[in-house]
N, C-alpha and C. Protein backbone atom coordinates (compact mmCIF):
# COMPACT_ATOMS: atom_id res chain seq x y z
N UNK A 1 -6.76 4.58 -13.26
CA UNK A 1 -6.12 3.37 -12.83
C UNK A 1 -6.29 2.32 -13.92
N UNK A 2 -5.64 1.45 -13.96
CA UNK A 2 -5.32 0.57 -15.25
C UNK A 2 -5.90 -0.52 -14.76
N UNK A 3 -6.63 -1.35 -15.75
CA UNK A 3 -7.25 -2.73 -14.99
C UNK A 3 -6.79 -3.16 -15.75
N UNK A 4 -6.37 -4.84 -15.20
CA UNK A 4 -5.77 -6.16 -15.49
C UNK A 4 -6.67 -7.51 -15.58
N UNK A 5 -7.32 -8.13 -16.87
CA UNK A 5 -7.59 -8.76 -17.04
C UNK A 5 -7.51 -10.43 -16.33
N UNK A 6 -8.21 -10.84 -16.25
CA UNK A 6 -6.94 -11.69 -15.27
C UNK A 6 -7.05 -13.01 -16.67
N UNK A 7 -8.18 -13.13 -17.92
CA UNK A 7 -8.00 -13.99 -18.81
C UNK A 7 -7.35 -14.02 -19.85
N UNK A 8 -6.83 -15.00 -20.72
CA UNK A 8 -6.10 -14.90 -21.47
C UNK A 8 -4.82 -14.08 -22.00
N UNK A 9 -3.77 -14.66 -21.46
CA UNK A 9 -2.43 -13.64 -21.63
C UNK A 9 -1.41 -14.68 -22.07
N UNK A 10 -0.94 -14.37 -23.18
CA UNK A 10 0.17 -14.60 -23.82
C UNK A 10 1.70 -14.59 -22.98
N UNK A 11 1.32 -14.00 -21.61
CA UNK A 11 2.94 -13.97 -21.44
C UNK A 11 3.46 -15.23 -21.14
N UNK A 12 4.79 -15.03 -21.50
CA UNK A 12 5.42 -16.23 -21.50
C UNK A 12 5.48 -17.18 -20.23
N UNK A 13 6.14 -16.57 -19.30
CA UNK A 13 5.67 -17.25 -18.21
C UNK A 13 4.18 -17.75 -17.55
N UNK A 14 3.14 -17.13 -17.98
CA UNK A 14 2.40 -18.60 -17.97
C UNK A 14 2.30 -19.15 -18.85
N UNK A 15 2.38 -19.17 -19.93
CA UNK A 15 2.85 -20.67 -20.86
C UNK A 15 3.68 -21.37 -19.86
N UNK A 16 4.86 -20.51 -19.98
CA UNK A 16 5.62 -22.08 -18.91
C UNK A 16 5.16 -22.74 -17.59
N UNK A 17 4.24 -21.58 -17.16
CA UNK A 17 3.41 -22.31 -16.20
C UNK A 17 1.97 -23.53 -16.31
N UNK A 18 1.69 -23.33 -17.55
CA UNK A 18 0.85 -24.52 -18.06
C UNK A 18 1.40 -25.35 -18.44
N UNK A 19 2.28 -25.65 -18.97
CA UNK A 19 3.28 -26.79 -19.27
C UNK A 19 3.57 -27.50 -18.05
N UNK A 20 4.02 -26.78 -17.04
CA UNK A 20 4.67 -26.92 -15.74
C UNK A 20 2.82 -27.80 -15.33
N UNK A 21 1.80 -27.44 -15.16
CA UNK A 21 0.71 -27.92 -14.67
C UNK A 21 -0.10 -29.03 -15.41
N UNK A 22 0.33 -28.47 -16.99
CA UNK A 22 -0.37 -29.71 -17.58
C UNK A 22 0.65 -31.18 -17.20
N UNK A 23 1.63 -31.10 -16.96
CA UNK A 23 2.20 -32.43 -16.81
C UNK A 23 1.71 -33.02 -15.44
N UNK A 24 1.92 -31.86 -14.79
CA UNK A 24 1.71 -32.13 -12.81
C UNK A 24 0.40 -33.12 -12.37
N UNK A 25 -0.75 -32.26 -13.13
CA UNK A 25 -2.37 -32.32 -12.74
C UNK A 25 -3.25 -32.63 -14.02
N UNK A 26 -2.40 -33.11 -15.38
CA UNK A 26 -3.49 -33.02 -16.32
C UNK A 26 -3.86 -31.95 -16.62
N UNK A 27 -3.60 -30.70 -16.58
CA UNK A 27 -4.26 -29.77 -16.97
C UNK A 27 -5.47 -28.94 -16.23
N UNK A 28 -5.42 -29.64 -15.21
CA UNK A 28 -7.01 -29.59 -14.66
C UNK A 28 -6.63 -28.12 -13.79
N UNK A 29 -5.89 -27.46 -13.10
CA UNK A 29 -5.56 -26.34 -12.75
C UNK A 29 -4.84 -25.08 -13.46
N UNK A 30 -4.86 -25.47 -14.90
CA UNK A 30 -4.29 -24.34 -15.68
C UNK A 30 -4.89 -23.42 -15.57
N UNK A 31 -6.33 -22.88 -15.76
CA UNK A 31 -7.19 -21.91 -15.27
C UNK A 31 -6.34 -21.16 -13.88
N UNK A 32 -6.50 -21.57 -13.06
CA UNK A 32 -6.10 -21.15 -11.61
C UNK A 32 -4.91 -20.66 -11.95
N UNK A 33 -3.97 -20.82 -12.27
CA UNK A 33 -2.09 -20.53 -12.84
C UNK A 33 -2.49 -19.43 -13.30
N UNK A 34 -3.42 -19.37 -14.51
CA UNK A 34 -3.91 -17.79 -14.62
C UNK A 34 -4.15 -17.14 -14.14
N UNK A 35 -5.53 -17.05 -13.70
CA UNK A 35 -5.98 -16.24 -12.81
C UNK A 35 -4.61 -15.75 -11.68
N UNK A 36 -4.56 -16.51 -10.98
CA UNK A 36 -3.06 -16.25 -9.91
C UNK A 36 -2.55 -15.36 -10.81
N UNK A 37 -1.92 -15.80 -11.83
CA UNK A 37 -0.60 -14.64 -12.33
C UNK A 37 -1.34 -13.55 -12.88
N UNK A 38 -2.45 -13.65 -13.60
CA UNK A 38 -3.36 -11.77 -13.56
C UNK A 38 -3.19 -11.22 -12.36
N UNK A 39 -3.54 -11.71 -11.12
CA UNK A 39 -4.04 -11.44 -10.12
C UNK A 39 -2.50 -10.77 -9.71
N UNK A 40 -1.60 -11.29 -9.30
CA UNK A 40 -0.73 -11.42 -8.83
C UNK A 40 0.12 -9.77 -9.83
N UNK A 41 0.22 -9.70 -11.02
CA UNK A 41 0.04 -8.76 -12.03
C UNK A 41 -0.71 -7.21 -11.69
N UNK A 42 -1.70 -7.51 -11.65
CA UNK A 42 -2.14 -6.65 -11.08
C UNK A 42 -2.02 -6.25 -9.26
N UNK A 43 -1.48 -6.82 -8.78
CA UNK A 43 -1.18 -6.27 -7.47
C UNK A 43 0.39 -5.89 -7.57
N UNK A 44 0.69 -6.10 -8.63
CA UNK A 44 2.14 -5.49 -8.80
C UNK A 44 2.03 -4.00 -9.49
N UNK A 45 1.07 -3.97 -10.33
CA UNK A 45 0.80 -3.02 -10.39
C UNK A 45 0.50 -1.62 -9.75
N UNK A 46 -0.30 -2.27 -8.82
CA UNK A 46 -1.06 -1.79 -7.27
C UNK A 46 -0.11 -1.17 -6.90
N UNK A 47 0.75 -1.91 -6.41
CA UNK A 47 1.80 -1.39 -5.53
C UNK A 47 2.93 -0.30 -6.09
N UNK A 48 3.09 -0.53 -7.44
CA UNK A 48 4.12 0.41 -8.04
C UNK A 48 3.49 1.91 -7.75
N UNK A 49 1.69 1.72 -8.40
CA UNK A 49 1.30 2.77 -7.99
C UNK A 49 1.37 3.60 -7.20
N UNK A 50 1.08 3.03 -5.58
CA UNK A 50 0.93 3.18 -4.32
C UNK A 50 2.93 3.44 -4.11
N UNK A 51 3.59 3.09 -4.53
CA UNK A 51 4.61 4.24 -4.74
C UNK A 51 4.82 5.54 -4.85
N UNK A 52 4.54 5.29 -6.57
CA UNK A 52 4.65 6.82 -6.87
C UNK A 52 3.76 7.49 -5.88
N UNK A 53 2.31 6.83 -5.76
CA UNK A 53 1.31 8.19 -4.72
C UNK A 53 1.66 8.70 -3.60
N UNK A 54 2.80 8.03 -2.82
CA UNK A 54 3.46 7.67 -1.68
C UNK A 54 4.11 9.77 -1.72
N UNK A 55 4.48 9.40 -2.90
CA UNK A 55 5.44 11.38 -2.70
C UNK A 55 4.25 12.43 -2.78
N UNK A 56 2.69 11.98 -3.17
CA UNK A 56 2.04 13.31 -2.94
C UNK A 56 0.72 13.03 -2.17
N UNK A 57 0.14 13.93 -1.77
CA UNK A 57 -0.44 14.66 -1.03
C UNK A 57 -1.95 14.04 -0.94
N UNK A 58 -2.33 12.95 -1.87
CA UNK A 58 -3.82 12.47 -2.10
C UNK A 58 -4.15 11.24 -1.31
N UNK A 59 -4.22 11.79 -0.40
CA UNK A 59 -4.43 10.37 0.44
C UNK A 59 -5.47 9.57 0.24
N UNK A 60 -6.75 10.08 -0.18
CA UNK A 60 -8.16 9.31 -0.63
C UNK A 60 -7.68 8.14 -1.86
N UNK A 61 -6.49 8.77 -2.64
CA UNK A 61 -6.20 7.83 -3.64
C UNK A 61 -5.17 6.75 -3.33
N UNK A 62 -4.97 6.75 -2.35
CA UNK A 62 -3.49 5.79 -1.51
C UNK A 62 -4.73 5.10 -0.86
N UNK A 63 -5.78 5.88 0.20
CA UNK A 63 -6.84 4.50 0.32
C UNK A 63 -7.42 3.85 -0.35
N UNK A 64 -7.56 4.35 -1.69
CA UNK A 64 -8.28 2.97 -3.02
C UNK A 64 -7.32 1.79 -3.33
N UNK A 65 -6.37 3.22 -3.59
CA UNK A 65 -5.03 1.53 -4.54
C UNK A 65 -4.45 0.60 -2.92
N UNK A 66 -4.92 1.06 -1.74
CA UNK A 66 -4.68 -0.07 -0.28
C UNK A 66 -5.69 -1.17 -0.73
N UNK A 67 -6.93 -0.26 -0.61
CA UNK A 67 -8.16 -1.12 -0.71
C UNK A 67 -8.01 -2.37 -1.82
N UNK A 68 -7.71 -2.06 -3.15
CA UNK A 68 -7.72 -2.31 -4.19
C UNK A 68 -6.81 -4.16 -4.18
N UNK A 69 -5.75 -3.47 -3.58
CA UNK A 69 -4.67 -4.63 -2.92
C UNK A 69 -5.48 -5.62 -2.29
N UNK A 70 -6.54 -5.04 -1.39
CA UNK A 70 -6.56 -5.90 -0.47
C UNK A 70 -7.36 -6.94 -0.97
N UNK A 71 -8.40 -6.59 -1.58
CA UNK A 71 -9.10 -7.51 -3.17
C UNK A 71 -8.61 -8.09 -3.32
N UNK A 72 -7.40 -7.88 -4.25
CA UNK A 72 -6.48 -8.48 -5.26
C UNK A 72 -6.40 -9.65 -3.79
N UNK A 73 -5.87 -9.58 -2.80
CA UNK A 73 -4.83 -10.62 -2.63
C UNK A 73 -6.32 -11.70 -1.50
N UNK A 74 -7.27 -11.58 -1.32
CA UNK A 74 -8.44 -12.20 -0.88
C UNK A 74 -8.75 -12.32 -2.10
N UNK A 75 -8.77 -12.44 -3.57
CA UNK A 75 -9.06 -13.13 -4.78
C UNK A 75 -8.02 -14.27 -4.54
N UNK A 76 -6.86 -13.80 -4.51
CA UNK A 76 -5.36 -14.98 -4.67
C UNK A 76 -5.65 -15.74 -3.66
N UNK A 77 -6.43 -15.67 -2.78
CA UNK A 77 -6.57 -16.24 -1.32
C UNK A 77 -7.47 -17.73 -1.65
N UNK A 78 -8.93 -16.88 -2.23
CA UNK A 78 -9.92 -17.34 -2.69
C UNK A 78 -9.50 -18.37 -3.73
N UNK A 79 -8.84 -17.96 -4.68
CA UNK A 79 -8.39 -18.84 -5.67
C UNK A 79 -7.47 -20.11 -5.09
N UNK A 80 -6.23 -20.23 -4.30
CA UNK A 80 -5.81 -21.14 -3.51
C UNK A 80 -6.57 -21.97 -3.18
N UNK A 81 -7.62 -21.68 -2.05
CA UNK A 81 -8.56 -22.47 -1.52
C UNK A 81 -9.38 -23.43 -2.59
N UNK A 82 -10.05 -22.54 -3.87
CA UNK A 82 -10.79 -23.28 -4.75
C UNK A 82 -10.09 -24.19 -5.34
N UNK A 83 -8.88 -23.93 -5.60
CA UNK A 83 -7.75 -24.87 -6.10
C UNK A 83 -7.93 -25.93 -5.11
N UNK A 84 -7.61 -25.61 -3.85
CA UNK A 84 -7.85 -26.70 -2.42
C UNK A 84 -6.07 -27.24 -2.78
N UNK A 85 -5.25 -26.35 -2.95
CA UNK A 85 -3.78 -26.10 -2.66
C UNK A 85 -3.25 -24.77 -3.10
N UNK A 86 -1.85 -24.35 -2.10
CA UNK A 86 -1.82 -22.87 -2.75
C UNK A 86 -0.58 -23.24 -4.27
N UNK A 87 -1.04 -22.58 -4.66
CA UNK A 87 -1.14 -22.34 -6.72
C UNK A 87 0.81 -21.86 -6.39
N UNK A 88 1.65 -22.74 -7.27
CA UNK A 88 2.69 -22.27 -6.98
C UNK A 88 3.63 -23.10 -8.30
N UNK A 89 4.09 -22.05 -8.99
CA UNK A 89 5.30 -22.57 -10.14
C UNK A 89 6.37 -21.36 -10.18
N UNK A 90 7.37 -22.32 -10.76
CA UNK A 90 8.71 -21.11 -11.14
C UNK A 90 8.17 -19.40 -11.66
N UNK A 91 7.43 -19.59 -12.39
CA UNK A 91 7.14 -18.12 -12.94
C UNK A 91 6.27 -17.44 -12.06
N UNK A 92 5.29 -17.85 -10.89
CA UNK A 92 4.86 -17.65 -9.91
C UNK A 92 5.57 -16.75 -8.71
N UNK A 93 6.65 -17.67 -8.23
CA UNK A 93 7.64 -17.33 -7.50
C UNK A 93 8.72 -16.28 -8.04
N UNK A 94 8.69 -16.23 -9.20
CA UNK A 94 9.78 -14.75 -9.83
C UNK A 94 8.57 -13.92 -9.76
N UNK A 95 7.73 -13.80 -10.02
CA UNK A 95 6.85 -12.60 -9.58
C UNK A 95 6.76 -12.07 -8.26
N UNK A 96 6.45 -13.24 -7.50
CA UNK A 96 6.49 -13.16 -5.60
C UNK A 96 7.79 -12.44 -5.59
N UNK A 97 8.54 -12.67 -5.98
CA UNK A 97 10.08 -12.55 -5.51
C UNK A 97 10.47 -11.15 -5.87
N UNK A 98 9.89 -10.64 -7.30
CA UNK A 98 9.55 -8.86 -7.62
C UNK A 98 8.56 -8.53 -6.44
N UNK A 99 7.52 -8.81 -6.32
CA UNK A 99 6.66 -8.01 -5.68
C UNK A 99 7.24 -8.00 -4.27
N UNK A 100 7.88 -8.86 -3.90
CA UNK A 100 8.40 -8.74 -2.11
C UNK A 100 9.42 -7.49 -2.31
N UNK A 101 9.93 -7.42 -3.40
CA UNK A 101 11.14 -5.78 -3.72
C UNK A 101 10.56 -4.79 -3.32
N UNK A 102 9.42 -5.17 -4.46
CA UNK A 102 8.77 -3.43 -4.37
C UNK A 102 7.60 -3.55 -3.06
N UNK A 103 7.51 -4.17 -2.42
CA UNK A 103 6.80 -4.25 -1.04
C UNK A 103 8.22 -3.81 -0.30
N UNK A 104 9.42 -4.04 -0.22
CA UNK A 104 9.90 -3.45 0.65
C UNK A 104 10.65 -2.17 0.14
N UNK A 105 10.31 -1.40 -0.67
CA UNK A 105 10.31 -0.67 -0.98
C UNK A 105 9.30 0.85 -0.77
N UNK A 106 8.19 -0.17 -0.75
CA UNK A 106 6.82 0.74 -0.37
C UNK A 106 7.22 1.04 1.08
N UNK A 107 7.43 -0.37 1.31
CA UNK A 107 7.45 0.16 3.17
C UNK A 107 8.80 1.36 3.84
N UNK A 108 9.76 0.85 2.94
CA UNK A 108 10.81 2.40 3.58
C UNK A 108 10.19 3.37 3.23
N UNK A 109 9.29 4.04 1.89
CA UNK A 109 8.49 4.91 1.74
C UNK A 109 7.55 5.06 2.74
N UNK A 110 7.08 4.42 3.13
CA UNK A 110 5.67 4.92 4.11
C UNK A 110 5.87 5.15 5.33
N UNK A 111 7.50 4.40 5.93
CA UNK A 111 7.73 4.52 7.00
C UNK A 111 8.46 5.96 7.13
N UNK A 112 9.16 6.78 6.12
CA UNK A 112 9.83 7.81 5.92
C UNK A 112 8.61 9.01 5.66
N UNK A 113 7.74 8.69 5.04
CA UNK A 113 6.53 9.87 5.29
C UNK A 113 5.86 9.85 6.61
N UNK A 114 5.68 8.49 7.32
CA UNK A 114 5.19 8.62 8.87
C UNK A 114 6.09 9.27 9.48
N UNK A 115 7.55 9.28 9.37
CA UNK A 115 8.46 9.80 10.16
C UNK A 115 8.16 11.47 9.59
N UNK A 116 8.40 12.20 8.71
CA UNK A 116 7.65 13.45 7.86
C UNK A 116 6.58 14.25 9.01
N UNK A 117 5.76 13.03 9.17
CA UNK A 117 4.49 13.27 9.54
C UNK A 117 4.40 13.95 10.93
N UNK A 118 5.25 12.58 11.44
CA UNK A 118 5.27 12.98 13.01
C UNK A 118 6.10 13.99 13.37
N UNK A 119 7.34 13.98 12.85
CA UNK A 119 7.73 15.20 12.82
C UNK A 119 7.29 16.79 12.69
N UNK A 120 6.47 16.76 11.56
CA UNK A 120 5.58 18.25 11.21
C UNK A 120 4.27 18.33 13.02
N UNK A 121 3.57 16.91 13.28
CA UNK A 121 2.90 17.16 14.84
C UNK A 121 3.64 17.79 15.87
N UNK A 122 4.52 16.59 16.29
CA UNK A 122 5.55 17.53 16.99
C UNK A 122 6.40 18.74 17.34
N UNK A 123 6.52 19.31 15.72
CA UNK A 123 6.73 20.90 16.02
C UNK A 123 5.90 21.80 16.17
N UNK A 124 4.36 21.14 14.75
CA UNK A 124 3.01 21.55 15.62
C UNK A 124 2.62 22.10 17.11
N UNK A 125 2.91 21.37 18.21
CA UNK A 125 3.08 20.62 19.17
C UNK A 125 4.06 21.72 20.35
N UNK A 126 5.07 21.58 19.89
CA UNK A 126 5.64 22.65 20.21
C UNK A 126 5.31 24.39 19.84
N UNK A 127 5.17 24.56 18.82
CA UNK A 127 4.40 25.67 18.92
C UNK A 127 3.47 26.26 19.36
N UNK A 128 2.48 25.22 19.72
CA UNK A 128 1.16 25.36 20.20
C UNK A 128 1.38 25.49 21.63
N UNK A 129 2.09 24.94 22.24
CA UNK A 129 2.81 25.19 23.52
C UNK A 129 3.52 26.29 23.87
N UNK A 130 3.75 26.76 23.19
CA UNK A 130 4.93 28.01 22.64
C UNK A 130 4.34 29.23 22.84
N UNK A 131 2.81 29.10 22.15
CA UNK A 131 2.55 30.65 21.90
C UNK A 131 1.58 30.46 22.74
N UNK A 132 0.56 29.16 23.40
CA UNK A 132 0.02 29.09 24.72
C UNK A 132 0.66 29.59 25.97
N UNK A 133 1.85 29.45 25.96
CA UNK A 133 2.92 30.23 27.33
C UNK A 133 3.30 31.38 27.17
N UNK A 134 3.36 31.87 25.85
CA UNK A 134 3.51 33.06 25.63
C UNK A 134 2.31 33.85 25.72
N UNK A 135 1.29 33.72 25.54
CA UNK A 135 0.19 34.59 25.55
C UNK A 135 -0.40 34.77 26.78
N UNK A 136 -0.08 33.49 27.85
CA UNK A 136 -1.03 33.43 29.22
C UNK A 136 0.31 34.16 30.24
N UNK A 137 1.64 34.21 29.54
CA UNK A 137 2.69 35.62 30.34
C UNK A 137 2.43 36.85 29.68
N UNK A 138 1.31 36.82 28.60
CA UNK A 138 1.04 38.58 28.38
C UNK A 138 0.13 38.84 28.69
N UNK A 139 -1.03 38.12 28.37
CA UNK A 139 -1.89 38.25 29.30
C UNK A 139 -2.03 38.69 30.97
N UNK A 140 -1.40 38.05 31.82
CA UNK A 140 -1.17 38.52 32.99
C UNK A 140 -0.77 39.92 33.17
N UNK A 141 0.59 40.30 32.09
CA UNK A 141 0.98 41.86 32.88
C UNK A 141 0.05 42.69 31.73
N UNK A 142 -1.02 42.09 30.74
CA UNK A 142 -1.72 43.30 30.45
C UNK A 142 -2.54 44.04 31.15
N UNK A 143 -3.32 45.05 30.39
CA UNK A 143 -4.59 45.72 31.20
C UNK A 143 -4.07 46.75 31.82
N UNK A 144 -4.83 47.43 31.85
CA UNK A 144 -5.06 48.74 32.39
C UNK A 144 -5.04 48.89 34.73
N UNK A 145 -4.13 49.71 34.74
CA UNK A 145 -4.04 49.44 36.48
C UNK A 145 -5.42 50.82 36.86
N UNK A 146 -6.17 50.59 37.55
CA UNK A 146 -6.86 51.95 37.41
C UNK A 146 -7.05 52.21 39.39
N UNK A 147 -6.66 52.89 39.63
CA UNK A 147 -6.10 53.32 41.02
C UNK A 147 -7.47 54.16 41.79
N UNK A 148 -8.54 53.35 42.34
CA UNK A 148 -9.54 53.90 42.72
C UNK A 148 -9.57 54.89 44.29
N UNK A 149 -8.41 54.41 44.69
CA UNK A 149 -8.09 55.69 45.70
C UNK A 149 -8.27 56.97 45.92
N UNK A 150 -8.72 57.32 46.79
CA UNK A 150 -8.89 59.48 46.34
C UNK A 150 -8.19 59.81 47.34
């Protein structure tokens, strides 16, 4: 799994997001703009992941990169609060605005493997029913008749 720094990054959009803050606040929340957009970065990440893992079979690794998320976004949480407002600029919101894609994206995935899922129980389900009725009607006419009469 790839880790995301959450200090010092050149991308452009937070530059434009410090610009955007140094005028707002003095500067005094540029830190936070960071952090947020690492943060925020890396849960985009998260999730692309938790995609692809979505088509196979490792579920222990779909509960880390959940878990992993759930960090990420109780950091973004945490960070808001320390700010004592939630952290919000143009380059902020084009990220939100990707990650709500691929969040609804994840979710037709997960909802299409639950459907997979329940499906494979249910015929489960039926079978198990199947060869339970079948075995307790052979059962009955088996065995031996043994005619103790003389």
């Amino acid at each position: 799994m790839e880790t995301v720094h959450c200090h010092g990054t050149g991308d452009p959009k937070v530059q434009y997001a410090k610009q955007l803050v140094n005028a707002a606040d003095g500067g005094r929340n540029v830190i936070f703009y960071e952090e947020k957009a690492a943060l925020l970065k890396k849960y985009d990440q998260l999730t692309r992941q938790l995609i692809k893992a979505a088509d196979s079979p490792e579920a222990e690794y779909i509960h880390t990169l959940l878990d992993d998320r759930q960090t990420c976004m109780a950091a973004i949480d945490q960070l808001d609060q320390t700010a004592g407002q939630i952290l919000m600029s143009p380059a902020l919101k084009e990220q939100l605005a990707l990650i709500s894609l691929l969040e609804s994206e994840l979710k037709q995935k997960l909802q299409s493997e639950q459907q997979k899922i329940l499906s494979n129980i249910h015929a489960l389900k039926k079978e198990k029913n199947r060869k339970q009725y079948g075995e307790a009607a052979y059962t009955a006419t088996s065995g031996l008749f043994l005619d103790k009469r003389k």
